[in-house]
C-alpha atoms as a PDB file:
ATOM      1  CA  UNK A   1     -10.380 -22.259 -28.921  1.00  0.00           C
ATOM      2  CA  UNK A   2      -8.420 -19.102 -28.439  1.00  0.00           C
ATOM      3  CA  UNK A   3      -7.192 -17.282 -31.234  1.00  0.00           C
ATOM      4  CA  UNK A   4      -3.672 -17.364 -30.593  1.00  0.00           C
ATOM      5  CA  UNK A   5      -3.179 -13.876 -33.248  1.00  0.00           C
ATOM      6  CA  UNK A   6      -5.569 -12.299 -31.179  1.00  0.00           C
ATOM      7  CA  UNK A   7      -3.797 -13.248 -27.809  1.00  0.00           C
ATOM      8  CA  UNK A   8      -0.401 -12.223 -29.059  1.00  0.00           C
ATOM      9  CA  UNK A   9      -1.798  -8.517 -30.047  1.00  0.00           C
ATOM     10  CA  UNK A  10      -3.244  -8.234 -26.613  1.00  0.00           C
ATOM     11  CA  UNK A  11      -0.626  -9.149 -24.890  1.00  0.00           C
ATOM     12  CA  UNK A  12       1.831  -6.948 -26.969  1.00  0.00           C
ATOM     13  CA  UNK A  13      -0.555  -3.994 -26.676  1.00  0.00           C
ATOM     14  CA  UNK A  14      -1.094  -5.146 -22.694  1.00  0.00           C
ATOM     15  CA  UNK A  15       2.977  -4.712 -21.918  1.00  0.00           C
ATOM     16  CA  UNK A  16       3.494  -1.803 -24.885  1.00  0.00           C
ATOM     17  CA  UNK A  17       0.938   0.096 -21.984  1.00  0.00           C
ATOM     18  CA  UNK A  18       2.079  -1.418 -18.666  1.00  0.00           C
ATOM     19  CA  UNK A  19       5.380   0.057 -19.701  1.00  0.00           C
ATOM     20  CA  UNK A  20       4.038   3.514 -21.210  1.00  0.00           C
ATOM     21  CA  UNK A  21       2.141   3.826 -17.525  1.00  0.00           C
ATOM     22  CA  UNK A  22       4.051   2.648 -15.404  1.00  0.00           C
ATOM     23  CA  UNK A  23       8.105   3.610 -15.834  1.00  0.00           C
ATOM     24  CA  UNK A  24       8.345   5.491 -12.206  1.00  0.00           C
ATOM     25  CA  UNK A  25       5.961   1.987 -10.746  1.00  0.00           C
ATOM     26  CA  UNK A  26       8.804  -0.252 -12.135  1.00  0.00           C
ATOM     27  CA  UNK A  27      11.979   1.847 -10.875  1.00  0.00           C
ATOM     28  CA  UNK A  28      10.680   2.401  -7.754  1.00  0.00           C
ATOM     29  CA  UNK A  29       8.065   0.709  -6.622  1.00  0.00           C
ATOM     30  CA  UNK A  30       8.672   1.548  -3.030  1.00  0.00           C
ATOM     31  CA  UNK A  31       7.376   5.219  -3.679  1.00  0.00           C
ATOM     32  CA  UNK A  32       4.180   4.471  -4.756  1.00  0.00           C
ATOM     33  CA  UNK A  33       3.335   2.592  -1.936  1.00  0.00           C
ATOM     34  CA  UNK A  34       4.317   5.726   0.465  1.00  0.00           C
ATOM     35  CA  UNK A  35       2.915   8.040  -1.782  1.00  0.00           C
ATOM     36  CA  UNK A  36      -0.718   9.144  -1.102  1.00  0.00           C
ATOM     37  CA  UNK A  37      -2.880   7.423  -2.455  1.00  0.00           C
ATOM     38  CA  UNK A  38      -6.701   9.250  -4.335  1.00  0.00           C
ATOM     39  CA  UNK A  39      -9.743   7.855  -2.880  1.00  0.00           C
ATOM     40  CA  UNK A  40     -12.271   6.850  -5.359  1.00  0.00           C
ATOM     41  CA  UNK A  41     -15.834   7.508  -5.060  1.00  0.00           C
ATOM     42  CA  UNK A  42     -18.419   4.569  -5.451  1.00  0.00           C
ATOM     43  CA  UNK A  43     -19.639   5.618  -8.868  1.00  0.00           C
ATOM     44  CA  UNK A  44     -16.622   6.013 -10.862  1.00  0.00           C
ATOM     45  CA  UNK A  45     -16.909   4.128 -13.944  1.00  0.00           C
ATOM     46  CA  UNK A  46     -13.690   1.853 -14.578  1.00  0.00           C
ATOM     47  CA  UNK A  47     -12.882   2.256 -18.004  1.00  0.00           C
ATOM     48  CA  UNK A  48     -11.804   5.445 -16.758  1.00  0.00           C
ATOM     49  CA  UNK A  49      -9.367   3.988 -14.545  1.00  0.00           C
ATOM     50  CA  UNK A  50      -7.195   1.942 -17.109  1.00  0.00           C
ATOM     51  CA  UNK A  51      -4.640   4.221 -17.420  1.00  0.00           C
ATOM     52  CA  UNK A  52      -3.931   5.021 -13.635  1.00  0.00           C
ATOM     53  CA  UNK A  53      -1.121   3.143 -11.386  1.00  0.00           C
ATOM     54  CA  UNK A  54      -3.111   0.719  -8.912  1.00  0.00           C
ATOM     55  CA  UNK A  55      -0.750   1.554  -6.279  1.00  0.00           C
ATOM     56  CA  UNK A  56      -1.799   5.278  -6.526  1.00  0.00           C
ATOM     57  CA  UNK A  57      -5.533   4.655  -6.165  1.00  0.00           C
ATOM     58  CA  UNK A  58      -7.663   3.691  -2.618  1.00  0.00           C
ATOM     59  CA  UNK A  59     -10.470   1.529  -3.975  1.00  0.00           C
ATOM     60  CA  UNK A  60     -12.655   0.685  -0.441  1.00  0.00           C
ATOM     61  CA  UNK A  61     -16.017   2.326  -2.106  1.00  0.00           C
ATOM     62  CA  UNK A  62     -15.119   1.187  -5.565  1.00  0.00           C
ATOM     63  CA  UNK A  63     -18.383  -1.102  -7.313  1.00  0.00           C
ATOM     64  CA  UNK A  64     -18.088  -4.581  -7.472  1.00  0.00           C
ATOM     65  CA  UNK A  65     -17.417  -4.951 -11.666  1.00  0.00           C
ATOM     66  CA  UNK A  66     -19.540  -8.558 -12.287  1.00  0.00           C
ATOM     67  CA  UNK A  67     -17.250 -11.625 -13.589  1.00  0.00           C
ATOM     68  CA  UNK A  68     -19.147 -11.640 -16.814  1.00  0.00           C
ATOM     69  CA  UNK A  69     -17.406  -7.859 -17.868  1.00  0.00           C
ATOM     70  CA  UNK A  70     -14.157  -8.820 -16.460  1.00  0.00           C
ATOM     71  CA  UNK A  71     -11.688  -8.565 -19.127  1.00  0.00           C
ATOM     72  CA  UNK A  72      -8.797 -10.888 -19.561  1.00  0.00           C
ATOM     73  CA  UNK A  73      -4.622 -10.791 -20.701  1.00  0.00           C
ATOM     74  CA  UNK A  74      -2.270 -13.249 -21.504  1.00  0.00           C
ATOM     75  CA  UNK A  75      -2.671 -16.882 -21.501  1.00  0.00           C
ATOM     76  CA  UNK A  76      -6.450 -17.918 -21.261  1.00  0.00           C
ATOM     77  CA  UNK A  77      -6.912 -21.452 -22.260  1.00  0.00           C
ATOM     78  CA  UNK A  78      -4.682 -23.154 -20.263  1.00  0.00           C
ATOM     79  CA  UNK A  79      -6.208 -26.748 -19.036  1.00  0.00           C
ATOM     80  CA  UNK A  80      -5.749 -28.208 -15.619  1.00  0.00           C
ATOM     81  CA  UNK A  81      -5.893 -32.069 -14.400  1.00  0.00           C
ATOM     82  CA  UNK A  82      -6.847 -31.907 -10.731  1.00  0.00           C
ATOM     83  CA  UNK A  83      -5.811 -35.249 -10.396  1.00  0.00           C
ATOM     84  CA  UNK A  84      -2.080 -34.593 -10.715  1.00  0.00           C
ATOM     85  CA  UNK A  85      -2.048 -30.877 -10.300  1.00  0.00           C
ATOM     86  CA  UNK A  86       0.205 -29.584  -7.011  1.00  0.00           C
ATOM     87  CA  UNK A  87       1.192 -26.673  -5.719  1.00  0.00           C
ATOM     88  CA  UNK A  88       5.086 -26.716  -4.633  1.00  0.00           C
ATOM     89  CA  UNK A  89       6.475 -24.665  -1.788  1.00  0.00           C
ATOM     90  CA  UNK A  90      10.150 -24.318  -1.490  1.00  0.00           C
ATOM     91  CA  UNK A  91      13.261 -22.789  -1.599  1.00  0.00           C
ATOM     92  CA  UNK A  92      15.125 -21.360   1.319  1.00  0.00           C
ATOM     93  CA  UNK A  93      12.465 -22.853   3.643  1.00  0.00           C
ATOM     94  CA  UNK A  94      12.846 -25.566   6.426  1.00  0.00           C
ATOM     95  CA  UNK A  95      10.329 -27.814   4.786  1.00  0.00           C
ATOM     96  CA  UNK A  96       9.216 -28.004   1.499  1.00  0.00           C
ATOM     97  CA  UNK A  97       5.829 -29.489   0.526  1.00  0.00           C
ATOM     98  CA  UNK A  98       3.121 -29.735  -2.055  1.00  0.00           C
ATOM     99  CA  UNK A  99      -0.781 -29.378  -1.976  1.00  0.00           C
ATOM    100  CA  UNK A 100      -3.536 -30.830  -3.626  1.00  0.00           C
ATOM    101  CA  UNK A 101      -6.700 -28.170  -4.745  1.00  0.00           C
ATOM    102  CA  UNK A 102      -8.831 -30.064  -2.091  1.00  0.00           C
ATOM    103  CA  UNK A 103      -5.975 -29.641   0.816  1.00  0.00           C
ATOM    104  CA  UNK A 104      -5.440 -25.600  -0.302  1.00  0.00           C
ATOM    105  CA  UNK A 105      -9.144 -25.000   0.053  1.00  0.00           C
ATOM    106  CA  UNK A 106      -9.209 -26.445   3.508  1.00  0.00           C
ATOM    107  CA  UNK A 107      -6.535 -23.756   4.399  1.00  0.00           C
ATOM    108  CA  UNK A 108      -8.225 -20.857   6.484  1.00  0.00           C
ATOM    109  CA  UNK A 109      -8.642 -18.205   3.735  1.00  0.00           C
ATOM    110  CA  UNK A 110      -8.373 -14.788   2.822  1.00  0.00           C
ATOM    111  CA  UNK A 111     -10.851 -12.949   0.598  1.00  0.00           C
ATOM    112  CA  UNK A 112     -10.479  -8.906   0.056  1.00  0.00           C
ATOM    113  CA  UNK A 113     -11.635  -6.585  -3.061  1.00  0.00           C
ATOM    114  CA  UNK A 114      -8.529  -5.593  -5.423  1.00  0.00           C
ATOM    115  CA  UNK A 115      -8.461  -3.672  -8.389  1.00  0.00           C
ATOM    116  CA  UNK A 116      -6.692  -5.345 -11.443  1.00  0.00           C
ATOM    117  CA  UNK A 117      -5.289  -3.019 -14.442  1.00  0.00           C
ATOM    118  CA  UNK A 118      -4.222  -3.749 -17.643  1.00  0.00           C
ATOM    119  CA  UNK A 119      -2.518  -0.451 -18.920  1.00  0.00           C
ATOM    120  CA  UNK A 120      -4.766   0.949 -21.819  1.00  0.00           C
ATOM    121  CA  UNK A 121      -7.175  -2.309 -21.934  1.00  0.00           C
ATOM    122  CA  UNK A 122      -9.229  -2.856 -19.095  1.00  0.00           C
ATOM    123  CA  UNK A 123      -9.736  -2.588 -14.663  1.00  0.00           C
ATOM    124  CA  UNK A 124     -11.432  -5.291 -13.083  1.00  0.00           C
ATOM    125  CA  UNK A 125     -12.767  -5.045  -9.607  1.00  0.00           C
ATOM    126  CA  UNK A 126     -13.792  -7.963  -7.668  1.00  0.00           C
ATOM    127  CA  UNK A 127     -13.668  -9.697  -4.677  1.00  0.00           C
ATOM    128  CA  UNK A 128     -10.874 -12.452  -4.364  1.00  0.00           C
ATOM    129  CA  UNK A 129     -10.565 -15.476  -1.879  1.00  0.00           C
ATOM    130  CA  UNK A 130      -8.044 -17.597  -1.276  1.00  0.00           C
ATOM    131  CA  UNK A 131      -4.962 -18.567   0.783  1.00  0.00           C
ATOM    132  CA  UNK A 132      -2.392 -15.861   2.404  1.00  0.00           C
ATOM    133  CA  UNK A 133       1.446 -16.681   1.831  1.00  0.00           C
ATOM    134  CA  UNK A 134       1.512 -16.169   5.226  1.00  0.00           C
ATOM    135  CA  UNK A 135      -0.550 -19.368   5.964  1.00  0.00           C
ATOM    136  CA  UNK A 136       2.017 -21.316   3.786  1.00  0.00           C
ATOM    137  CA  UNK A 137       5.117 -19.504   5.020  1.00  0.00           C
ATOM    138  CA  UNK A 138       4.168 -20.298   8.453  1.00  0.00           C
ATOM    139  CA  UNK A 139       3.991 -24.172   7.440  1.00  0.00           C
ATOM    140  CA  UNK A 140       7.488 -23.981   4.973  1.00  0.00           C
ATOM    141  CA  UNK A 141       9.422 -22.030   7.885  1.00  0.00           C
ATOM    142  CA  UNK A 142      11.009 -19.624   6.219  1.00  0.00           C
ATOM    143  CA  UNK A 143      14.862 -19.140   6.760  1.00  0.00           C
ATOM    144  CA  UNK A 144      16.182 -15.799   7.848  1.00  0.00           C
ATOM    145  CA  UNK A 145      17.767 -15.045   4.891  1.00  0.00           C
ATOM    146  CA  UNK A 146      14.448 -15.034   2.934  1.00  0.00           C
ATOM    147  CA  UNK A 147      13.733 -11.468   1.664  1.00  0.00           C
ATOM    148  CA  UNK A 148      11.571 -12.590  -1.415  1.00  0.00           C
ATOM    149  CA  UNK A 149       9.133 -14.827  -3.115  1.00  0.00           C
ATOM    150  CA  UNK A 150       8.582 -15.939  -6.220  1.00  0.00           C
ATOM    151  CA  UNK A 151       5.411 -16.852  -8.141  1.00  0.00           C
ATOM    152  CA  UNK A 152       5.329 -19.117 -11.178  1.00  0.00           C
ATOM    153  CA  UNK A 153       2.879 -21.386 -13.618  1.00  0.00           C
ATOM    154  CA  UNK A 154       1.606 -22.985 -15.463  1.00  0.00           C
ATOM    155  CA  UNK A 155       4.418 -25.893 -16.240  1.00  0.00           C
ATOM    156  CA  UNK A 156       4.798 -25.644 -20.061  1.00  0.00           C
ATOM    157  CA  UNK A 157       5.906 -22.938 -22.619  1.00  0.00           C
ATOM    158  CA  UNK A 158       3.533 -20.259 -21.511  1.00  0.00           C
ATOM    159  CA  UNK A 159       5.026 -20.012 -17.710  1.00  0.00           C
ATOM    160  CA  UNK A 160       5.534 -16.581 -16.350  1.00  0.00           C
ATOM    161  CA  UNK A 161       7.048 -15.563 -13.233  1.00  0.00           C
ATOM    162  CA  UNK A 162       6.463 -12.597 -10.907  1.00  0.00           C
ATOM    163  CA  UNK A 163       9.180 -11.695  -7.703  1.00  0.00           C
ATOM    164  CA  UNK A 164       7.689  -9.763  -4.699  1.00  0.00           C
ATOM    165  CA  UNK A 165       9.360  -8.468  -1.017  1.00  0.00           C
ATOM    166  CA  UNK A 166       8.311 -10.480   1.536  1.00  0.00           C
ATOM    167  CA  UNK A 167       6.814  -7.153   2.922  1.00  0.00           C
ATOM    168  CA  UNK A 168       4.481  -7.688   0.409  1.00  0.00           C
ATOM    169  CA  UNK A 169       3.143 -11.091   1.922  1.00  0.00           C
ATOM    170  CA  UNK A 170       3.365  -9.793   5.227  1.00  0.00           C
ATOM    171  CA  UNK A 171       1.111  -7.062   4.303  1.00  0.00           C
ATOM    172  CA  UNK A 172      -1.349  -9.748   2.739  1.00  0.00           C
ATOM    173  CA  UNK A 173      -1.123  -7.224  -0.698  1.00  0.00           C
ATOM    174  CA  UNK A 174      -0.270 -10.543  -2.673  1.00  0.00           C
ATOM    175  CA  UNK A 175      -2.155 -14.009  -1.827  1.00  0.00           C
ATOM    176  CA  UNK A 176      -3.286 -16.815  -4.190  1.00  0.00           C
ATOM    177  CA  UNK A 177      -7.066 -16.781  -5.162  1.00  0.00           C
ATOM    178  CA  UNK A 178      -9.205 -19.936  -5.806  1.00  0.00           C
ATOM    179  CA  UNK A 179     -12.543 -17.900  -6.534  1.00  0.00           C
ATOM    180  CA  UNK A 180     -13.385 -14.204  -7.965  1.00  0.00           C
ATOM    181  CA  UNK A 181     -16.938 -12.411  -6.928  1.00  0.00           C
ATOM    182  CA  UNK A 182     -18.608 -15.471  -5.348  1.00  0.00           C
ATOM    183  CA  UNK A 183     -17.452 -17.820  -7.784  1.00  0.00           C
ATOM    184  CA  UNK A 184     -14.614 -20.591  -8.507  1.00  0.00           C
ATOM    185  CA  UNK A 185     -11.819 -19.055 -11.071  1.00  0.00           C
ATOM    186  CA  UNK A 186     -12.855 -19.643 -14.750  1.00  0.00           C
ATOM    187  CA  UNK A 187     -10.234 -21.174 -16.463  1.00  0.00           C
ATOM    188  CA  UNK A 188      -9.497 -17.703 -18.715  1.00  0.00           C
ATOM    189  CA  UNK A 189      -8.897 -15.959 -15.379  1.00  0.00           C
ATOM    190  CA  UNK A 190      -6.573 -18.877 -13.872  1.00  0.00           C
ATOM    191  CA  UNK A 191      -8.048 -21.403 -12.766  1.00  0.00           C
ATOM    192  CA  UNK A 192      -7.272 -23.354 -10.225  1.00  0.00           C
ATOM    193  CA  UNK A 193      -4.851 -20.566  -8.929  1.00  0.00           C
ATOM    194  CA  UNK A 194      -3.978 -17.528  -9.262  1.00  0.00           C
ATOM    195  CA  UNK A 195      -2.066 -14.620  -8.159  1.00  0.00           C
ATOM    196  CA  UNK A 196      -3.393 -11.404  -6.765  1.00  0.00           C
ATOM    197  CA  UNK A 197      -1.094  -8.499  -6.424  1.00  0.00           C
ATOM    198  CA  UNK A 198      -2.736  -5.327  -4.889  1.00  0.00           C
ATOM    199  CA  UNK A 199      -1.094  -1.512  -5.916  1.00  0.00           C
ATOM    200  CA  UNK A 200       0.661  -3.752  -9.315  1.00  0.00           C
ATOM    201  CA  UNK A 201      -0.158  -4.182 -12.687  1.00  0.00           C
ATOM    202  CA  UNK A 202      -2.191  -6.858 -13.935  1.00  0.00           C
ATOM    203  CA  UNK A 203       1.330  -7.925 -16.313  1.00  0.00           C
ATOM    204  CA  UNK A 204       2.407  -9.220 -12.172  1.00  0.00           C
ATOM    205  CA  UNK A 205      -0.482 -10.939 -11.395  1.00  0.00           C
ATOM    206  CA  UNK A 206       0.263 -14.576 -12.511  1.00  0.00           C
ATOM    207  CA  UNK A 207      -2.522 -16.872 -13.744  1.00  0.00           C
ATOM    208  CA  UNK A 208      -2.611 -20.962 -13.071  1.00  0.00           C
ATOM    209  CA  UNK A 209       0.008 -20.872 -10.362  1.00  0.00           C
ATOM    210  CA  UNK A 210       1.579 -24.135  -9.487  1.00  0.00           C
ATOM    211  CA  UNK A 211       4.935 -22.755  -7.876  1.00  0.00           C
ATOM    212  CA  UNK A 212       6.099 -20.879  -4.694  1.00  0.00           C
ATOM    213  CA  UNK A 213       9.548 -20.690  -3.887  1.00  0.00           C
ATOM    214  CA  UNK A 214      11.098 -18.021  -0.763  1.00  0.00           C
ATOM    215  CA  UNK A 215      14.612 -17.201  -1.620  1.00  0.00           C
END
């Protein structure tokens, strides 16, 4: 059982730091993507990275951290029923439609290292798999007036929601990730489904997703 004092002070401390680091990522995030990013050598230890901007860093030798040291923020006890869990697709899309975990998995997938930071806590490094937006998108039939997405889960008092350019999914720098280093997503990291969002803060990256809407 999580201890729900403990959670709060992390995720206090988590956002008091994501906004200490991070007040020229939030105004203009578009900068930090042109900007140029440092190159980090294999060996470089990662608790020396939590208090760098992801979008600032190239992480293509970076070690592999194992799941076991990941840390974890926000909610992290969140249960799932696979039996009547969905993921939703719609907004301004020609066809909406849902997915079972089974039908998602048989989606061709995507799997790519990304570097995760919580500001002043912890940087994870692993290898994520899952589905592209671009896979869904292509299914949905997006309208021409879409210029965003927007993320969301779990269903109940604890739902957080992240908004990304579609550039973004183009780009494949956000997808939805069923497994981490090998492995299905414990629940503390998300599981069934969650959010990866390369170059952003771990605050964006949005654990047991249900939701997709274009808009």
């Amino acid at each position: 059982m999580v201890d729900r004092r403990r959670f709060l002070k992390q995720l206090v401390g988590c956002a008091s730091g994501f906004l200490a680091a991070s007040v020229n990522w939030t105004s203009k995030p578009e900068m930090s993507w042109g900007a140029v990013r440092r190159l980090l050598p294999k060996s470089t230890l990662l608790e020396t990275l939590v208090n760098e901007n992801p979008a600032l860093l190239d992480v293509r030798h970076l070690d592999i951290l194992p799941l076991e040291k990941f840390g974890t923020m926000g909610l992290s006890d969140h249960g799932t029923d696979l039996n009547v869990w969905r993921l939703t697709i719609s907004g301004a899309v020609k066809k909406s439609f849902s997915l079972t975990y089974d039908q998602l998995r048989d989606l061709p997938g995507i799997e790519k290292p990304v570097l995760l930071i919580c500001p002043g806590f912890f940087a994870n490094h692993g290898v994520w798999k899952g589905i592209s937006f671009k896979t869904l998108s292509k299914r949905a039939g997006l309208k021409k007036r879409v210029r965003y997405l927007t993320i969301s889960g779990p269903r109940s008092p604890y739902e957080k929601t992240a908004r990304y350019p579609l550039k973004d999914m183009e780009a494949d720098k956000i997808f939805l990730a069923y497994q981490v280093n090998g492995e299905d997503l414990p629940v503390k990291h998300g599981y069934p489904l969650r959010l990866v969002a390369e170059g952003y803060y771990g605050s964006e990256w949005v654990k047991y997703v249900d939701q997709v809407a274009f808009d």
